[in-house]
Protein backbone atom coordinates (compact mmCIF):
# COMPACT_ATOMS: atom_id res chain seq x y z
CA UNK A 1 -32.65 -34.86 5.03
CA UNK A 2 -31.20 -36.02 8.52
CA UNK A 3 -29.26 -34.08 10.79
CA UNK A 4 -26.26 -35.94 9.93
CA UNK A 5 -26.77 -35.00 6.35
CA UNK A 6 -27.00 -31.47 7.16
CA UNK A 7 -23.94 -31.64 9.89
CA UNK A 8 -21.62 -33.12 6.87
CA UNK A 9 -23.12 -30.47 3.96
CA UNK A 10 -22.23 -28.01 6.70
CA UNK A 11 -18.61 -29.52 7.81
CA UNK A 12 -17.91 -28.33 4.09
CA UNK A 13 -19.89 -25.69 3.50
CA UNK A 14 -18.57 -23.46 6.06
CA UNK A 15 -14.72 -24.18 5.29
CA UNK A 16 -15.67 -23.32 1.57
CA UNK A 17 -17.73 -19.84 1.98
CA UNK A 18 -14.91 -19.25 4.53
CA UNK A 19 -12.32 -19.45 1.75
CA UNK A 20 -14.11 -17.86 -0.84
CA UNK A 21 -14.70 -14.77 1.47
CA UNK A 22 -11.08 -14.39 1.73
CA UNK A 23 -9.73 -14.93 -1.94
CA UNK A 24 -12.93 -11.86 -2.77
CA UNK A 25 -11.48 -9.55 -0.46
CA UNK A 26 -8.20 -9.97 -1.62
CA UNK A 27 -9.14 -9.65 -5.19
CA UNK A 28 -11.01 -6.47 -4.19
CA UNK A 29 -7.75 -4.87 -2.11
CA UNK A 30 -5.65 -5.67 -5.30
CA UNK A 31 -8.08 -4.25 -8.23
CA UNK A 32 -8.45 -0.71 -5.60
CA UNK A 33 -4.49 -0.84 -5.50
CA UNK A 34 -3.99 -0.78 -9.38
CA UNK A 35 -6.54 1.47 -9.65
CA UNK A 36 -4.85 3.96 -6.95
CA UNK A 37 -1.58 3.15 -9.60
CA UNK A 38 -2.81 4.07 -12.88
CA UNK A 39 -4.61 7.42 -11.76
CA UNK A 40 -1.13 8.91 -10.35
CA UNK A 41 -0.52 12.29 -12.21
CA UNK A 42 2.71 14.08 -12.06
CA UNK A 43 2.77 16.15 -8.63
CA UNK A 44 1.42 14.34 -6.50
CA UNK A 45 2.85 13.01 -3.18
CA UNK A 46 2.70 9.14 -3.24
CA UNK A 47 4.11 7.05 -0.55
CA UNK A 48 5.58 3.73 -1.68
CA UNK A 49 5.98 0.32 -0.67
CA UNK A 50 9.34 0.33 1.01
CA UNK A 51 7.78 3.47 2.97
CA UNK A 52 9.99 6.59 0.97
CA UNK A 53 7.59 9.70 0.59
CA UNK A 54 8.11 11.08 -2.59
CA UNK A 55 6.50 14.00 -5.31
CA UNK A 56 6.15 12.45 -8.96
CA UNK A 57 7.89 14.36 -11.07
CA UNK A 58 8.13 12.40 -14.08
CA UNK A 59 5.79 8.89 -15.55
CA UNK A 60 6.01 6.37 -18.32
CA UNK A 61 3.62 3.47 -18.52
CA UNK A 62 6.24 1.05 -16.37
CA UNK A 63 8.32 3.37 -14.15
CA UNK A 64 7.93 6.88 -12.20
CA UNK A 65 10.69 9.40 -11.09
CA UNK A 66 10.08 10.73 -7.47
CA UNK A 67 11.82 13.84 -6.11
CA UNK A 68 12.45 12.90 -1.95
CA UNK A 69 14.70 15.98 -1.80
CA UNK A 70 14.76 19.52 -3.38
CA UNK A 71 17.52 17.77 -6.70
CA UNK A 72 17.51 14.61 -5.44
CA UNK A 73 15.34 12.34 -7.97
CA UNK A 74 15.16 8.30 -7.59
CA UNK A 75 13.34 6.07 -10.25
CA UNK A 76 10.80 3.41 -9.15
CA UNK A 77 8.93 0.68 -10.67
CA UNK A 78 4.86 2.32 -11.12
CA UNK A 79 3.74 -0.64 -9.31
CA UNK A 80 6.24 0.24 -6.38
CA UNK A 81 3.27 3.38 -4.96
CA UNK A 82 1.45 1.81 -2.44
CA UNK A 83 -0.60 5.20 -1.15
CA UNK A 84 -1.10 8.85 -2.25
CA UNK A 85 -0.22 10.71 0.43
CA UNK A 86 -2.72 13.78 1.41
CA UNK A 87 0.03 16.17 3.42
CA UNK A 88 3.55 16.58 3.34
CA UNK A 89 5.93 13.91 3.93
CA UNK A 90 7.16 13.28 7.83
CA UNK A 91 9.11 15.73 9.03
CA UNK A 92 12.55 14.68 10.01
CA UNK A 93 13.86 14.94 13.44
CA UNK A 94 16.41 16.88 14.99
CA UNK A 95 18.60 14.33 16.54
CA UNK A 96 17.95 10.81 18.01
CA UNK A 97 14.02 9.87 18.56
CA UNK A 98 14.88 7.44 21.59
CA UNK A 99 18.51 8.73 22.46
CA UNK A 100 18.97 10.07 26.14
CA UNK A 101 17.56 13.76 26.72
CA UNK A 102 19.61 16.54 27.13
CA UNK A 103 21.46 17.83 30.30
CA UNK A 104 21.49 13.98 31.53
């Protein structure tokens, strides 16, 4: 084999494993993330996609009801949790994050 035999097997060799090492990953990320999705139990704290923090309060194969406030209870697609969530939700503020401070 010459070196320019080996320089070509390499100029596609390296774009290929290169490729491949990215479609695995991926395939890894989404089997974890449907696992995470089919071992949520009613009660837990799940955070989902669109970033609302919500307990599970009620689950059917396709769809989950989360409670964000004490009576207030919003239906989402199962596939919509994107993390369980260890501690509370974020507490909310008291007033304007970036707003001017007071006595100014």
């Amino acid at each position: 084999m010459t070196s320019n035999d080996l320089s070509s097997l390499l100029f596609f060799a390296i774009p290929v494993g290169f490729i491949a090492y990215i479609f695995l990953g991926q395939r890894r990320r989404v089997r974890a993330l449907q696992e995470l999705q089919a071992s949520i139990v009613v009660g837990e704290e799940v955070r989902t996609t669109s970033g609302l923090y919500g307990r599970v309060t009620a689950l059917t194969d396709a769809e989950m009801h989360l409670e964000v406030a004490p009576g207030v209870v919003v239906r989402f697609d199962r596939r919509a949790v994107d993390a369980r969530v260890s501690g509370a939700a974020p507490a909310a503020t008291n007033g304007p994050v970036d707003g001017p401070a007071q006595g100014e």
